[in-house]
C-alpha atoms as a PDB file:
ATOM      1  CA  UNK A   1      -6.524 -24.372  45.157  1.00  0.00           C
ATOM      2  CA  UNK A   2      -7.232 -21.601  42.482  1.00  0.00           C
ATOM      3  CA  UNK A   3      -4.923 -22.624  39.319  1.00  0.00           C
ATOM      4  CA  UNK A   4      -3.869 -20.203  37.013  1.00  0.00           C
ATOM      5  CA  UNK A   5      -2.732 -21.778  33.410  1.00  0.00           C
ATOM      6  CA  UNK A   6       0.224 -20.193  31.381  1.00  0.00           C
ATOM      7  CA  UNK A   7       0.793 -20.875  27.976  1.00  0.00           C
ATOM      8  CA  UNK A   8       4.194 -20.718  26.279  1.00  0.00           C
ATOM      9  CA  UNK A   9       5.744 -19.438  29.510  1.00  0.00           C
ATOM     10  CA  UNK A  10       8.767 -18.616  28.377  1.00  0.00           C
ATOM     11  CA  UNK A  11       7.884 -16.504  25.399  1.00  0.00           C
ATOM     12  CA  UNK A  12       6.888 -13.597  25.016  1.00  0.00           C
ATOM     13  CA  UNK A  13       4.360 -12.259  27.865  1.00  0.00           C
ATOM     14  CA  UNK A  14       4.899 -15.803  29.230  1.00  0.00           C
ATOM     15  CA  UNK A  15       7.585 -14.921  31.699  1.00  0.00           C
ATOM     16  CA  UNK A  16       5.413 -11.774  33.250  1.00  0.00           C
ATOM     17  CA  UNK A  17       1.978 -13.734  33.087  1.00  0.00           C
ATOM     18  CA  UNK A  18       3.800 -16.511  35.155  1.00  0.00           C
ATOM     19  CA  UNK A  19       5.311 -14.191  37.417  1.00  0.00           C
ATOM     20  CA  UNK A  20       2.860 -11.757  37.944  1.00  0.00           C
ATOM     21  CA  UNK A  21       0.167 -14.327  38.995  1.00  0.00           C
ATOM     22  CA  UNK A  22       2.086 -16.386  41.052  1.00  0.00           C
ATOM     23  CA  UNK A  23       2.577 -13.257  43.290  1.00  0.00           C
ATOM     24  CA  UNK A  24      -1.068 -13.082  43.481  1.00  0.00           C
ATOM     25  CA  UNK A  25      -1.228 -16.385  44.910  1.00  0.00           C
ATOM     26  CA  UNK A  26      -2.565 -18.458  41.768  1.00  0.00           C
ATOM     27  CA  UNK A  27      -0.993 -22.224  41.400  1.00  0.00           C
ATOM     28  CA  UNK A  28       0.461 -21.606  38.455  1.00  0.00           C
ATOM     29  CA  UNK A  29       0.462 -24.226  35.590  1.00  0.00           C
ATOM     30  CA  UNK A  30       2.487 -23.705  33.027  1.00  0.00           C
ATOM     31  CA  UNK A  31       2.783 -25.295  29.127  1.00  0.00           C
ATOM     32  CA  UNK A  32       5.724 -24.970  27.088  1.00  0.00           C
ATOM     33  CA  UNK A  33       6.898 -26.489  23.900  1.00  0.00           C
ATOM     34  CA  UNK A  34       9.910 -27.473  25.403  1.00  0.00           C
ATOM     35  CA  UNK A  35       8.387 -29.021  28.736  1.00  0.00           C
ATOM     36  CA  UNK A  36       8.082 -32.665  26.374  1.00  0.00           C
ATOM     37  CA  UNK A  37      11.759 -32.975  27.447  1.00  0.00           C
ATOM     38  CA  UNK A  38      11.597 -34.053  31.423  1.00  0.00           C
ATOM     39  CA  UNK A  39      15.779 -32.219  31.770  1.00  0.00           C
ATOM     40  CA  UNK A  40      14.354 -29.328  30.583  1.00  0.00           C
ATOM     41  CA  UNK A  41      11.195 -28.835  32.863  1.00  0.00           C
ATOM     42  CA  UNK A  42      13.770 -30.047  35.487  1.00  0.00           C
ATOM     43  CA  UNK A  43      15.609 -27.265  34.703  1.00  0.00           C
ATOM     44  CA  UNK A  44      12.748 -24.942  34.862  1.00  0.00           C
ATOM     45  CA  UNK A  45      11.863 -26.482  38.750  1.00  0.00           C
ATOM     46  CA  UNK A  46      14.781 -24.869  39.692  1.00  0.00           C
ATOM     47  CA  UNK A  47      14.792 -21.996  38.361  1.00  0.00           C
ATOM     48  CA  UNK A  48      11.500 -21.256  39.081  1.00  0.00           C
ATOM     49  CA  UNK A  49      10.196 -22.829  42.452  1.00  0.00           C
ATOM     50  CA  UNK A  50       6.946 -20.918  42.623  1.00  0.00           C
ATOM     51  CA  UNK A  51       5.818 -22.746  39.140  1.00  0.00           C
ATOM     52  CA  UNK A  52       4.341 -25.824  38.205  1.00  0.00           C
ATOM     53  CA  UNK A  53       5.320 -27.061  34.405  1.00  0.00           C
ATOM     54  CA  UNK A  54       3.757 -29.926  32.565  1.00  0.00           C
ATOM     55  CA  UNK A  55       4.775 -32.125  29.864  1.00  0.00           C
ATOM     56  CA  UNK A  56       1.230 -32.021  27.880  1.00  0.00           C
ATOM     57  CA  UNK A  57       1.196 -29.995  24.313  1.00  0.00           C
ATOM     58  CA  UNK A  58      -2.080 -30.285  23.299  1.00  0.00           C
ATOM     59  CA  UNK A  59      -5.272 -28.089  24.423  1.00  0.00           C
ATOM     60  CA  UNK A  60      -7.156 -30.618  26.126  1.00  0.00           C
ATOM     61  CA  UNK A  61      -4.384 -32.492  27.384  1.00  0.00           C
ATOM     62  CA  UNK A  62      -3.241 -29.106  28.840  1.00  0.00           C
ATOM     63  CA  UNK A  63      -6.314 -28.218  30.769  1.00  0.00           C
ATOM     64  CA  UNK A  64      -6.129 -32.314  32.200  1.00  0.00           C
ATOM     65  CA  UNK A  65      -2.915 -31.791  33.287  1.00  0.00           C
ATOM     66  CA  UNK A  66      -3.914 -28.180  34.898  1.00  0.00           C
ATOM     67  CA  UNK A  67      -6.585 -29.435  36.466  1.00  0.00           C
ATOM     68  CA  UNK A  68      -4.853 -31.995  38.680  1.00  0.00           C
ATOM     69  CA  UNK A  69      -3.593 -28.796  40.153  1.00  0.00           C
ATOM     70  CA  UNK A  70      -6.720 -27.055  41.268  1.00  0.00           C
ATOM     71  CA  UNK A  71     -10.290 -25.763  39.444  1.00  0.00           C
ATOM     72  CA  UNK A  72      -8.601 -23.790  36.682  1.00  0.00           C
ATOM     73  CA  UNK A  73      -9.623 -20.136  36.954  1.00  0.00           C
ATOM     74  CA  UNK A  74      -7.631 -18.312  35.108  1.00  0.00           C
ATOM     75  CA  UNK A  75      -5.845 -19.074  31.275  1.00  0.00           C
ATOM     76  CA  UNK A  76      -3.360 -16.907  29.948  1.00  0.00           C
ATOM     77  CA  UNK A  77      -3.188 -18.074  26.105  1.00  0.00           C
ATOM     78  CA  UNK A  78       0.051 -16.477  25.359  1.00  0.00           C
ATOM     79  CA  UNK A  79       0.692 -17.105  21.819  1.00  0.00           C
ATOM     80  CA  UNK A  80       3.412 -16.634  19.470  1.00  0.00           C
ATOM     81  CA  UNK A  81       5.130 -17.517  16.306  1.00  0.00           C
ATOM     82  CA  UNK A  82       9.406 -17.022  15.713  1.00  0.00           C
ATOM     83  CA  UNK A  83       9.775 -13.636  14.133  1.00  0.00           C
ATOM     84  CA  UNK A  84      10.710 -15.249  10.564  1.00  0.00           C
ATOM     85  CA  UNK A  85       6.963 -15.856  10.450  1.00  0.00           C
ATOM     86  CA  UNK A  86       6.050 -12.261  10.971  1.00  0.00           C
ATOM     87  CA  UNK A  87       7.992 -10.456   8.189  1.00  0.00           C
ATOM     88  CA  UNK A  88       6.601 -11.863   4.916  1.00  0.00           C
ATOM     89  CA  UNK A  89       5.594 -10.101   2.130  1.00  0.00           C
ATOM     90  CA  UNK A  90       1.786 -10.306   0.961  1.00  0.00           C
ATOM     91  CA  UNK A  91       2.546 -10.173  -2.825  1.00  0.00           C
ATOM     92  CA  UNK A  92       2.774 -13.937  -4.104  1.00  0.00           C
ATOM     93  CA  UNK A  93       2.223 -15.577  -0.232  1.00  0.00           C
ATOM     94  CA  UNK A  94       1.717 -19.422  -0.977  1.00  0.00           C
ATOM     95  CA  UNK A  95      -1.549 -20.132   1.080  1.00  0.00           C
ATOM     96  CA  UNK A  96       0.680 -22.434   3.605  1.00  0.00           C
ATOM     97  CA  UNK A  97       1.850 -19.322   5.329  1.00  0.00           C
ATOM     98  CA  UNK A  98      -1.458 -18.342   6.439  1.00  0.00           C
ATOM     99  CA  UNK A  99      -2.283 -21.426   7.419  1.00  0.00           C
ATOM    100  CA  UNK A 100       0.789 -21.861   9.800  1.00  0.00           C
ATOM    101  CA  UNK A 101      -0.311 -18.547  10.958  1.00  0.00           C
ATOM    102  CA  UNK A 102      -3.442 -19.282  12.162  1.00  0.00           C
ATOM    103  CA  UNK A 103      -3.045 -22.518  13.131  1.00  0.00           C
ATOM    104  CA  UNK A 104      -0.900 -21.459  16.106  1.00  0.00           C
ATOM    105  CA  UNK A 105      -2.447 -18.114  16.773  1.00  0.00           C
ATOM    106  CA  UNK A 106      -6.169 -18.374  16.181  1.00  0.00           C
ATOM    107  CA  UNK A 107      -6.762 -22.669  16.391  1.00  0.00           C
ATOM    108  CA  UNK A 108      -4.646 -23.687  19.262  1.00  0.00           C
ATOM    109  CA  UNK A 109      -6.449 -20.879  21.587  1.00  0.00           C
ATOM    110  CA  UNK A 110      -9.542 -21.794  19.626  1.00  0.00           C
ATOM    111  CA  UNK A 111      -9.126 -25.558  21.216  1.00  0.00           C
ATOM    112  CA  UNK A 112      -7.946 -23.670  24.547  1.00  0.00           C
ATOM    113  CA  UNK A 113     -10.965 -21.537  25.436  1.00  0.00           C
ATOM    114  CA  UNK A 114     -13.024 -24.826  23.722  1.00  0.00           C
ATOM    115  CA  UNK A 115     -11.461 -27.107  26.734  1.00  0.00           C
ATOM    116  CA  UNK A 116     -11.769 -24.261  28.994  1.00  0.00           C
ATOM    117  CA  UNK A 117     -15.271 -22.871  29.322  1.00  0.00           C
ATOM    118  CA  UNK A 118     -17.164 -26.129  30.141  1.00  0.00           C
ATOM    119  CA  UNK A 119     -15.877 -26.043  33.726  1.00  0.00           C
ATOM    120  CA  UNK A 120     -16.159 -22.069  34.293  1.00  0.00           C
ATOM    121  CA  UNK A 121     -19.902 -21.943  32.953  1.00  0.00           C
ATOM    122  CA  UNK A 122     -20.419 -24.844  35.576  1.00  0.00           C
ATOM    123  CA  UNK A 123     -18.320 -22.476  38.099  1.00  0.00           C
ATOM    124  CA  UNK A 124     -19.998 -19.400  36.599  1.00  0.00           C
ATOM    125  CA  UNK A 125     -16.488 -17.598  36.925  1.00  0.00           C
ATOM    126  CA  UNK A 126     -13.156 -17.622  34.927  1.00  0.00           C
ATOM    127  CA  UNK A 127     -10.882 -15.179  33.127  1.00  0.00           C
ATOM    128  CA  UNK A 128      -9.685 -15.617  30.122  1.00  0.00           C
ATOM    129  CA  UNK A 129      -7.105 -13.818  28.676  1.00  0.00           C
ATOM    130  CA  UNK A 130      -5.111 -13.749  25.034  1.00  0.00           C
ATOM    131  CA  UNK A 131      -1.887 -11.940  24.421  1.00  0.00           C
ATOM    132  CA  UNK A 132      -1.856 -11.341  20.670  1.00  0.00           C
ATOM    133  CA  UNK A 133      -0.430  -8.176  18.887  1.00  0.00           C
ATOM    134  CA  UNK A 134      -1.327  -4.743  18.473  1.00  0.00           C
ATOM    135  CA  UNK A 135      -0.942  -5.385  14.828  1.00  0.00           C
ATOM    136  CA  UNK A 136      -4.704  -7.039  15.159  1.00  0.00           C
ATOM    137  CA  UNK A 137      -5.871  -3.169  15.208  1.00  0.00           C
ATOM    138  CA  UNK A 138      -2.519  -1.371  13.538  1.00  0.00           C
ATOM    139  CA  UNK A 139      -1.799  -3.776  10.554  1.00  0.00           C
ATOM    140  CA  UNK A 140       1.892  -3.906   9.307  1.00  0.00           C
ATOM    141  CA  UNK A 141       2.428  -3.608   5.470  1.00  0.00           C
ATOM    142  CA  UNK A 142       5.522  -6.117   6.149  1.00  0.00           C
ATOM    143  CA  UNK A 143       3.549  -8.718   8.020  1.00  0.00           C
ATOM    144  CA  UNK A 144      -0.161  -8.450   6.593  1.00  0.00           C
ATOM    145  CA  UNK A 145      -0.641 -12.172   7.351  1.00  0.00           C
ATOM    146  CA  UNK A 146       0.527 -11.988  10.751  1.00  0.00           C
ATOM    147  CA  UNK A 147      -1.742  -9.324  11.357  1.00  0.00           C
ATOM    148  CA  UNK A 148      -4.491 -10.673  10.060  1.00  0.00           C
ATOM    149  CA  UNK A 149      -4.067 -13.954  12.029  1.00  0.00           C
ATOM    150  CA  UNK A 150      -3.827 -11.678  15.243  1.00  0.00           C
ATOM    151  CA  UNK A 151      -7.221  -9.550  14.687  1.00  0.00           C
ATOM    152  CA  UNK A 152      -8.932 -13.151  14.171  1.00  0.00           C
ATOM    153  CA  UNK A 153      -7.172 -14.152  17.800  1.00  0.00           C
ATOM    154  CA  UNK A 154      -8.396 -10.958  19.055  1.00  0.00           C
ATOM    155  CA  UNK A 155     -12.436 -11.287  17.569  1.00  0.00           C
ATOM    156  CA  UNK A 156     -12.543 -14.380  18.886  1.00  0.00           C
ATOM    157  CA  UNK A 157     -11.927 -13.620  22.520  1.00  0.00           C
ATOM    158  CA  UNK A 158     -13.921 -10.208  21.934  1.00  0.00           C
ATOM    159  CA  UNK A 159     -16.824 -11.765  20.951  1.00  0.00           C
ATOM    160  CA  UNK A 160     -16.717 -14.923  23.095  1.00  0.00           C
ATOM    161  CA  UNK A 161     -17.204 -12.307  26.013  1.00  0.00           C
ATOM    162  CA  UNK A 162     -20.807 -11.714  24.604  1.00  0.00           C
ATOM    163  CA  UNK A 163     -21.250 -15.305  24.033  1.00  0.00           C
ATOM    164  CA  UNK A 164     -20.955 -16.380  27.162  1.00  0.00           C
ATOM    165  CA  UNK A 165     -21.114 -13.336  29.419  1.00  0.00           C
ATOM    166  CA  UNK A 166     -24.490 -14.543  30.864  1.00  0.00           C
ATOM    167  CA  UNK A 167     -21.577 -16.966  32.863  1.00  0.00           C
ATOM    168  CA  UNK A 168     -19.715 -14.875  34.403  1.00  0.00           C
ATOM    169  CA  UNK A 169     -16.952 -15.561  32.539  1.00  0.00           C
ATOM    170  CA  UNK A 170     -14.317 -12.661  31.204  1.00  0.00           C
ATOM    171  CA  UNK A 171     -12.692 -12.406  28.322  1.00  0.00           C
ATOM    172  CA  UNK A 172      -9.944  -9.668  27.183  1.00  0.00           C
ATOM    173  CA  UNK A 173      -7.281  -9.790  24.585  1.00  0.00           C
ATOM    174  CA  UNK A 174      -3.643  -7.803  24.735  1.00  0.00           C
ATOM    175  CA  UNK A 175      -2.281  -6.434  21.791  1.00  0.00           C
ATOM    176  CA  UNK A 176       1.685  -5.899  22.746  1.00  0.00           C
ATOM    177  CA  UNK A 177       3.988  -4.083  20.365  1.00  0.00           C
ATOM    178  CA  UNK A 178       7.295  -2.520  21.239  1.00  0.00           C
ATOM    179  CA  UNK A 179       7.333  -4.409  24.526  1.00  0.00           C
ATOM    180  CA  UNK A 180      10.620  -6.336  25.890  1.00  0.00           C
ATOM    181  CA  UNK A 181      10.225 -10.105  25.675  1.00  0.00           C
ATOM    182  CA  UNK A 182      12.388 -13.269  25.033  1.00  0.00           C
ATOM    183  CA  UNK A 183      10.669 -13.602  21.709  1.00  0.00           C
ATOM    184  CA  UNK A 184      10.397 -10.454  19.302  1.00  0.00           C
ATOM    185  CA  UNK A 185      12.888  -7.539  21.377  1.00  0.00           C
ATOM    186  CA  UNK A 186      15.039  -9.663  23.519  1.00  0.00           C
ATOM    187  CA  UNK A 187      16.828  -8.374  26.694  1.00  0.00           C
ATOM    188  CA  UNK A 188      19.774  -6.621  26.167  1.00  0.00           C
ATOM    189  CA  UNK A 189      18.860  -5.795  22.644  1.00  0.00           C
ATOM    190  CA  UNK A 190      17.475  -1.952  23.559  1.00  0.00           C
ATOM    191  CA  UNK A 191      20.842  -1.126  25.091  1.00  0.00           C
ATOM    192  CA  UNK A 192      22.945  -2.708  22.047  1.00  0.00           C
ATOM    193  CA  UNK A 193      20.621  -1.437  18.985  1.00  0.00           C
ATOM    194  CA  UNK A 194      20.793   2.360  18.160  1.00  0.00           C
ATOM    195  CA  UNK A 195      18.420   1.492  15.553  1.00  0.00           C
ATOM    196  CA  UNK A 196      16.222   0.493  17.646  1.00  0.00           C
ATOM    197  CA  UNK A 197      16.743   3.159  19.924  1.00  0.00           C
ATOM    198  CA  UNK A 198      15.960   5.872  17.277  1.00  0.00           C
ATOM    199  CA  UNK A 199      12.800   4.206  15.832  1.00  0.00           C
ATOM    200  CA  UNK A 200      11.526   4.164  19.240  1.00  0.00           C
ATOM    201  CA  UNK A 201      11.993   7.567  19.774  1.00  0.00           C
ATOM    202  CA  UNK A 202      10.484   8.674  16.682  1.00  0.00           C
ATOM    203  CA  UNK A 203       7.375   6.100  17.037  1.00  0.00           C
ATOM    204  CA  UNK A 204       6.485   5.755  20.375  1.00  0.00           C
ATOM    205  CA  UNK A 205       5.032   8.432  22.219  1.00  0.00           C
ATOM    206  CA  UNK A 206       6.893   6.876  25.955  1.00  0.00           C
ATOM    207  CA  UNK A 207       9.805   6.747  23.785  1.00  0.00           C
ATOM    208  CA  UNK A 208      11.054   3.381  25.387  1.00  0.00           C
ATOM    209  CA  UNK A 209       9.783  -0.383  25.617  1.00  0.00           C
ATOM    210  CA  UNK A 210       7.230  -1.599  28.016  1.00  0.00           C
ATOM    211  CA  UNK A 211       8.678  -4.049  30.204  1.00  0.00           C
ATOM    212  CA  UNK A 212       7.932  -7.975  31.421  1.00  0.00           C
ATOM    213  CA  UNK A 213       6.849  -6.833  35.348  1.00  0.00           C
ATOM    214  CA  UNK A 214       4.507  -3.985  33.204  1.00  0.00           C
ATOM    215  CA  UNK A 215       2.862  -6.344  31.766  1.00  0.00           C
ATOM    216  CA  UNK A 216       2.309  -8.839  34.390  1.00  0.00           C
ATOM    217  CA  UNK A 217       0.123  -5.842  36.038  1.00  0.00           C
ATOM    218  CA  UNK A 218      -2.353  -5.528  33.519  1.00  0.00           C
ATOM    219  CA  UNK A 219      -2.152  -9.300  33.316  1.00  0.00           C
ATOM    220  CA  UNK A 220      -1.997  -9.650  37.138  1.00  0.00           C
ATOM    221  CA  UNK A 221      -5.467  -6.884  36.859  1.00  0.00           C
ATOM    222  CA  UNK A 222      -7.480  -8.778  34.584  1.00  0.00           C
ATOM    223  CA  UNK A 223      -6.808 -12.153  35.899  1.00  0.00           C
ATOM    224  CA  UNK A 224      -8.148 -11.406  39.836  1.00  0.00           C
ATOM    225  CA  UNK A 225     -11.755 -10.766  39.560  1.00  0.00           C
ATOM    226  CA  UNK A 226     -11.408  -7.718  40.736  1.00  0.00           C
ATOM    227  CA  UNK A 227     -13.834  -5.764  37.996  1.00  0.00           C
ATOM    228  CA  UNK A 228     -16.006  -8.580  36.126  1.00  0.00           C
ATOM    229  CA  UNK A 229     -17.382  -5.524  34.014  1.00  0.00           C
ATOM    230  CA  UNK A 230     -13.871  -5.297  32.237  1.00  0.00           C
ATOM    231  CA  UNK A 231     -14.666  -7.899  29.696  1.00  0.00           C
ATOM    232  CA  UNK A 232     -14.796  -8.063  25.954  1.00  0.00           C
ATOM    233  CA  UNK A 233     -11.470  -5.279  25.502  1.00  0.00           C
ATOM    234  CA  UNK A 234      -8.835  -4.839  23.960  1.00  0.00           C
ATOM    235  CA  UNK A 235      -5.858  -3.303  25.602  1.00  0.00           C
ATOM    236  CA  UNK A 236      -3.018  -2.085  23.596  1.00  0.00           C
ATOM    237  CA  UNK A 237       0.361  -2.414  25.156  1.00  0.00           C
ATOM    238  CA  UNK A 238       2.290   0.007  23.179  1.00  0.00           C
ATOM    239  CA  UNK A 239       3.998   3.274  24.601  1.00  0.00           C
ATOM    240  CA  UNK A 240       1.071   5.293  22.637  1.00  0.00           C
ATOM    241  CA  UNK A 241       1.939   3.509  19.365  1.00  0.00           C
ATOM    242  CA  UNK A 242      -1.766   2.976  18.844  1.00  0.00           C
ATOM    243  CA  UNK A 243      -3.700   5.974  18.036  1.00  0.00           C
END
């Protein structure tokens, strides 16, 4: 059984990831901080039949867990922080925040493409794939830190593609911004913020949000094999928002 692993599924891309691959007939694994709590990945069963949550929270306990499942394929290292982390100013930062920062969005993938490649190079095949921010390429003035933290994310999974390319192994990254997700533009909030509406239409070239079963395709794409050459990109996810 090919397994396909989901991290923080459901934040941010987590939901379309999940989706998206189950469709293409991965076993999918999936982590979340709140699968510790057996009611709530109970609750998640239900809910979502076609996926397999585990209890396990830390990088190599993760993999374990997947692996019981199937040769693990595929990881989608879908990381976030809350949006309270992203807006913080630069002038004065204590040193903490950027260590929060890239302790859950550089180290914890770090340890997850660490636990990861052992098995693939053996396999010689895997994909790889990080969902981390267009701000890695288009830094924010109001979250310097946070984008900082994301272009490490992104270098890392860049350059492990010419690391260990030899084995067949890809590696891309996804930079999302202005893209519908549980975590940083929540349902229903396009539809209730004329705000939002108007900055949109003034910054982003499609003039609307990219949506969760939008980006399960490109994650759907890179995950199946399909075009090994694709490896060591970055794709930005952002209605023309990048230049």
């Amino acid at each position: 059984m090919t397994v396909a692993l989901v991290t923080n599924v459901t934040q941010y891309a987590g939901p379309a990831g999940a989706t998206a691959l189950a469709a293409d007939g991965f076993t999918v694994v999936c982590h979340d901080e709140t699968f510790s709590d057996s009611e709530v990945r109970g609750k998640f069963v239900a809910e979502n039949p076609e996926l397999t949550p585990i209890a396990e929270q830390e990088p190599e306990a993760i993999l374990a867990a997947a692996r019981e499942h199937g040769r693990v394929d595929v990881v989608l290292s879908n990381d976030y922080v809350p949006p309270s982390a992203v807006q913080k100013p630069f002038d004065g930062a204590p040193l903490g925040d950027l260590e929060f920062l890239m302790r859950e969005l550089v180290y914890r993938p770090f340890e997850l493409i660490q636990a990861a490649t052992p098995a693939m190079k053996e396999a010689r095949t895997g994909r790889i794939i990080l969902v981390t921010s267009a701000a890695a390429v288009r830094p924010l003035a109001t979250a310097v830190l946070y984008s900082a933290a994301r272009a490490a994310a992104t270098t890392l999974v860049t350059g492990a593609a010419k690391a260990l390319g030899e084995y067949n192994i890809q590696f891309n990254a996804i930079g999302p911004n202005w893209f519908e997700n549980p975590t940083y533009f929540p349902p229903g909030l396009w539809e209730s913020d004329a705000e939002l509406r108007a900055t949109v239409a003034k910054e982003v070239p499609l003039q609307r949000l990219g949506q969760q079963e939008e980006m399960g395709a490109l994650i759907a794409f890179l995950a199946s094999g399909k075009a090994t050459p694709v490896t060591g990109q970055f794709f930005g996810f952002t209605g023309g928002w990048l230049p």
